[in-house]
PDB file of N, CA and C in Angstrom:
ATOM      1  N   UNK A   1      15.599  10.371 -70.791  1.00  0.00           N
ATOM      2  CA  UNK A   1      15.535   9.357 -71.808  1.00  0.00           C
ATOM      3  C   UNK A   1      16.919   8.766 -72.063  1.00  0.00           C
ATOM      4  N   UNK A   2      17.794   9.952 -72.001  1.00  0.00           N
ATOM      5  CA  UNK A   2      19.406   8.820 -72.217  1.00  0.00           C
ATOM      6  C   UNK A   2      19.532   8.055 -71.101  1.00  0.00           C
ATOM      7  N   UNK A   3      19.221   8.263 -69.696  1.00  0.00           N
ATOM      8  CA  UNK A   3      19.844   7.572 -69.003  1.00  0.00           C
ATOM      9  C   UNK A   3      18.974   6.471 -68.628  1.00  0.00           C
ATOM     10  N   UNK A   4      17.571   6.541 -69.172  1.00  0.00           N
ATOM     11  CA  UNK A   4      17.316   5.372 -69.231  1.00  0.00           C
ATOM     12  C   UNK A   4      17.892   4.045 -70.478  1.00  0.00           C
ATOM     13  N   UNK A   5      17.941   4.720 -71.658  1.00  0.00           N
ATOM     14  CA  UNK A   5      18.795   4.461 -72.707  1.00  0.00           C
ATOM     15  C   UNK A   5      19.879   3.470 -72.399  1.00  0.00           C
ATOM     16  N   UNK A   6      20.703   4.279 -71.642  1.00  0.00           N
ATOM     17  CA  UNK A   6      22.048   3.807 -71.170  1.00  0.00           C
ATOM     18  C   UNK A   6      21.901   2.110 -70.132  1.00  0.00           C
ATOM     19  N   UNK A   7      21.092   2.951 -69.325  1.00  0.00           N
ATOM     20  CA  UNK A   7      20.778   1.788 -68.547  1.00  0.00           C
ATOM     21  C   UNK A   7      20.164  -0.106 -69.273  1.00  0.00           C
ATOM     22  N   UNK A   8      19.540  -0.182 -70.169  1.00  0.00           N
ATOM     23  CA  UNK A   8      18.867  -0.543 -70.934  1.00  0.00           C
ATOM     24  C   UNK A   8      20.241  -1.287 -71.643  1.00  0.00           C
ATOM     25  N   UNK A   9      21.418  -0.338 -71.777  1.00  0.00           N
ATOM     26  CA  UNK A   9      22.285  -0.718 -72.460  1.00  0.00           C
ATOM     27  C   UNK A   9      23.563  -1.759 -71.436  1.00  0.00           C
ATOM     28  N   UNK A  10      23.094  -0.879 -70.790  1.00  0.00           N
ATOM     29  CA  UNK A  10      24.318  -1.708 -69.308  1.00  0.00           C
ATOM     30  C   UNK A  10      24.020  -3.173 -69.180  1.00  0.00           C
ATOM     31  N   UNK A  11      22.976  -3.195 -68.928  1.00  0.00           N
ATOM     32  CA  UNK A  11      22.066  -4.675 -68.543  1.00  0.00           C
ATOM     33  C   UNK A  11      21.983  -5.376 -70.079  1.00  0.00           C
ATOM     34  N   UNK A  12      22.514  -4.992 -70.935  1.00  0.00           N
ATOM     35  CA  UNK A  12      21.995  -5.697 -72.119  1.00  0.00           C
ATOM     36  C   UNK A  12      20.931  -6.173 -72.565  1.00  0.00           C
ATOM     37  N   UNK A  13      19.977  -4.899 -72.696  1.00  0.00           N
ATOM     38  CA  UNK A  13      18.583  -4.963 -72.909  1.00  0.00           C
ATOM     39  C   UNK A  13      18.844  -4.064 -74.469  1.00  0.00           C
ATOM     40  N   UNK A  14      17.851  -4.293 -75.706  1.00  0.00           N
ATOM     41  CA  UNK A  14      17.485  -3.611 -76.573  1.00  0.00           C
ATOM     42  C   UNK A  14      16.413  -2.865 -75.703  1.00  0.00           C
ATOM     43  N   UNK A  15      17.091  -1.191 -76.070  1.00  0.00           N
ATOM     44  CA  UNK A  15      16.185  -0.410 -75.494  1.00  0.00           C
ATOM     45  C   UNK A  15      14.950  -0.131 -76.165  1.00  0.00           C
ATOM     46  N   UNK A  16      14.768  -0.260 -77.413  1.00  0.00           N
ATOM     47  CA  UNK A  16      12.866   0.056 -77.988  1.00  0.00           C
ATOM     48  C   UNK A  16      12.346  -1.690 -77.610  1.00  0.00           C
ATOM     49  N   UNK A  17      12.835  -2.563 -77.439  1.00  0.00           N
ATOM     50  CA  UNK A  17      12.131  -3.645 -76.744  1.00  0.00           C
ATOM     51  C   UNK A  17      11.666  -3.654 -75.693  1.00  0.00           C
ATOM     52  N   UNK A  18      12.216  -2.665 -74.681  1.00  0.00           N
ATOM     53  CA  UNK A  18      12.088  -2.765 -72.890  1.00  0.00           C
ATOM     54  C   UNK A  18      11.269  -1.512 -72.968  1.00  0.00           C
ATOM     55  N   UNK A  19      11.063  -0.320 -73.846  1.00  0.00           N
ATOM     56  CA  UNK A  19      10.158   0.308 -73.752  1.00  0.00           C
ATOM     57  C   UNK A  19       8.659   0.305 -74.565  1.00  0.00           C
ATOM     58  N   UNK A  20       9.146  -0.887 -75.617  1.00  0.00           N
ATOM     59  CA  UNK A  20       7.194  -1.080 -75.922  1.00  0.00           C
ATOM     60  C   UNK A  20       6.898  -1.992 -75.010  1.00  0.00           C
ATOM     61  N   UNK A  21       7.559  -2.245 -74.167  1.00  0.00           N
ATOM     62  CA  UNK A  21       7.090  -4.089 -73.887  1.00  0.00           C
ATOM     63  C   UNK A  21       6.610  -2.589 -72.293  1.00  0.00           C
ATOM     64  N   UNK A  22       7.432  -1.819 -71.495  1.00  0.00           N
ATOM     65  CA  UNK A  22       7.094  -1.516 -70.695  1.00  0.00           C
ATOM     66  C   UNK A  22       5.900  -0.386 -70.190  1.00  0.00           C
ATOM     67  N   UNK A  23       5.504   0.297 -71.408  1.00  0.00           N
ATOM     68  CA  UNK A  23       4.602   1.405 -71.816  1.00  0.00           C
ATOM     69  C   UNK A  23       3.465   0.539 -71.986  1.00  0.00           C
ATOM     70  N   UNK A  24       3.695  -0.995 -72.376  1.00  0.00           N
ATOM     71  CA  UNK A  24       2.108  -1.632 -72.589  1.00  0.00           C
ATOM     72  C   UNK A  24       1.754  -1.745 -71.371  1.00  0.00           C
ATOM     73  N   UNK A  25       3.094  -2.353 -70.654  1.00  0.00           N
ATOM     74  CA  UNK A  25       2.240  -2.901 -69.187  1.00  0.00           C
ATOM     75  C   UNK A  25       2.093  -2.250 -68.045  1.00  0.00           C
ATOM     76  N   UNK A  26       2.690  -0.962 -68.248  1.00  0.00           N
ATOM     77  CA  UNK A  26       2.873   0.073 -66.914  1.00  0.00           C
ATOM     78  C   UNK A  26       1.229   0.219 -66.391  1.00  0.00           C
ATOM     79  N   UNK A  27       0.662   0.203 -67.370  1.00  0.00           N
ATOM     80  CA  UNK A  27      -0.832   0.637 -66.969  1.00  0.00           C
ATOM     81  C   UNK A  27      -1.572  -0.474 -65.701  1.00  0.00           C
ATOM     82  N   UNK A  28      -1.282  -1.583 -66.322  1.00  0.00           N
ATOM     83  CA  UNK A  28      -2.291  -2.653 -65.745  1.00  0.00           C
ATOM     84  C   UNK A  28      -1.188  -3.204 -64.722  1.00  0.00           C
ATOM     85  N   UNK A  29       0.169  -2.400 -64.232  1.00  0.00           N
ATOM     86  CA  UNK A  29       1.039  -3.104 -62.868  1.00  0.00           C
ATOM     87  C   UNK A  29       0.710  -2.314 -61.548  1.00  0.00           C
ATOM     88  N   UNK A  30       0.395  -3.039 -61.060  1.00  0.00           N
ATOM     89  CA  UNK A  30       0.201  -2.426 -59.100  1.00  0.00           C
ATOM     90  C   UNK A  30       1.546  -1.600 -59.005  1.00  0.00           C
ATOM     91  N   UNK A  31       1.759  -0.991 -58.373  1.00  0.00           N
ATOM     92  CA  UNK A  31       2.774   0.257 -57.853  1.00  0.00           C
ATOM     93  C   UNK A  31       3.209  -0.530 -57.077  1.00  0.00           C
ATOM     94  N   UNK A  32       3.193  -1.657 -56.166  1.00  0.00           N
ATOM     95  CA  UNK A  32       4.038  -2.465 -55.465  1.00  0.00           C
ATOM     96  C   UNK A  32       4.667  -3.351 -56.392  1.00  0.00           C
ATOM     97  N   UNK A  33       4.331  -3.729 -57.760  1.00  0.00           N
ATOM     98  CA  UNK A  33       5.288  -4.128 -58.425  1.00  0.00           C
ATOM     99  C   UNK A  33       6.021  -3.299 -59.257  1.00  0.00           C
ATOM    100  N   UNK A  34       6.182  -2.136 -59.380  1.00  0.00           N
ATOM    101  CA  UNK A  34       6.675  -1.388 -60.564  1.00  0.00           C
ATOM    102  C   UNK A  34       8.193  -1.379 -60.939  1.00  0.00           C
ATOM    103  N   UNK A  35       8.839  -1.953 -59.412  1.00  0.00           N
ATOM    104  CA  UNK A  35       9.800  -2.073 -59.633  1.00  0.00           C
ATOM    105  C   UNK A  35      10.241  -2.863 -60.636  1.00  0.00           C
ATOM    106  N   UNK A  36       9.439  -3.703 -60.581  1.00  0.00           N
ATOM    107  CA  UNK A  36      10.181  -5.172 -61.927  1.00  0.00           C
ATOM    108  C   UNK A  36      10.147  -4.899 -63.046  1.00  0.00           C
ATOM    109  N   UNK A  37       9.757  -3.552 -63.354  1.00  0.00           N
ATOM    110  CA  UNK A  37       9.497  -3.204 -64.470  1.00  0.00           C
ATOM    111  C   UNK A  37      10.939  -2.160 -64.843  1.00  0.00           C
ATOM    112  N   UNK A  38      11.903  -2.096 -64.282  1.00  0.00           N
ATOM    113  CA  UNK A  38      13.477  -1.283 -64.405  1.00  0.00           C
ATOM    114  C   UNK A  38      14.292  -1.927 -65.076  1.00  0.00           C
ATOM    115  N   UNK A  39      14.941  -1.851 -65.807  1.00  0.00           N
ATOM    116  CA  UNK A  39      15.747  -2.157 -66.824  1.00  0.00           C
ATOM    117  C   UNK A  39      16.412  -3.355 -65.859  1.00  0.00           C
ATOM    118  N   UNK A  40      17.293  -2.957 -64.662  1.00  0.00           N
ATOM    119  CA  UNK A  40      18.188  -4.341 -64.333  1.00  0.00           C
ATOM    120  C   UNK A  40      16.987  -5.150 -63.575  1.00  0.00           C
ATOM    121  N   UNK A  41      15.623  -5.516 -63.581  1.00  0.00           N
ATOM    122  CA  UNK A  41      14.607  -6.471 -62.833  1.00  0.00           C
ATOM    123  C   UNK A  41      13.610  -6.668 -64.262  1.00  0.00           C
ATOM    124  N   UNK A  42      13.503  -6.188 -65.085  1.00  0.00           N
ATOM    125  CA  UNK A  42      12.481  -6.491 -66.311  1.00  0.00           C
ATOM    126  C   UNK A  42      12.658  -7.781 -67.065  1.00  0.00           C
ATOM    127  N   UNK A  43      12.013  -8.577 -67.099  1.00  0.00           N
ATOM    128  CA  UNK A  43      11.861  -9.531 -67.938  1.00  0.00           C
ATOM    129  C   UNK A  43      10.305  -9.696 -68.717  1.00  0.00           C
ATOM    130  N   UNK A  44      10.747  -9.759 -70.073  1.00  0.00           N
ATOM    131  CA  UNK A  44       9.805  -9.472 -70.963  1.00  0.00           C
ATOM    132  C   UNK A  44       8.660 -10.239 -70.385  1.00  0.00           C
ATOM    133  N   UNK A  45       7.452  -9.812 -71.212  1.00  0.00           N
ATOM    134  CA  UNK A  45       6.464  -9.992 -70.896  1.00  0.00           C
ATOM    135  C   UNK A  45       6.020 -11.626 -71.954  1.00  0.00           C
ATOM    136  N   UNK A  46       5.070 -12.710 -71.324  1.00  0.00           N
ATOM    137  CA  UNK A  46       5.095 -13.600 -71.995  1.00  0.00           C
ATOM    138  C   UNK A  46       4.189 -13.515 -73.721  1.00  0.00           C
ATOM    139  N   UNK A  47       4.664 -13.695 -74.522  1.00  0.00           N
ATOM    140  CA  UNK A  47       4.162 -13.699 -75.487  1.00  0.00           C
ATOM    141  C   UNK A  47       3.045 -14.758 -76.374  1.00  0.00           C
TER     142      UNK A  47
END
């Protein structure tokens, strides 16, 4: 959890933003995309 934390922090991401936004959508992403879902490739989800 810290080093995702950290990471989150490197990239200048608020980390409880990149993890509700990523816990919603982990479910419904193909495993060939999961990557985009990492702190330095995540871009929020459209609202």
């Amino acid at each position: 959890m810290f080093s995702l934390i950290a990471s989150c922090q490197r990239h200048k991401i608020d980390p409880f933003a990149y993890l509700k936004d990523v816990l919603t959508r982990i479910a419904a992403t193909p495993v060939s995309q999961l990557r985009d879902l990492l702190p330095d490739r995540w871009k929020p989800a459209d609202t």
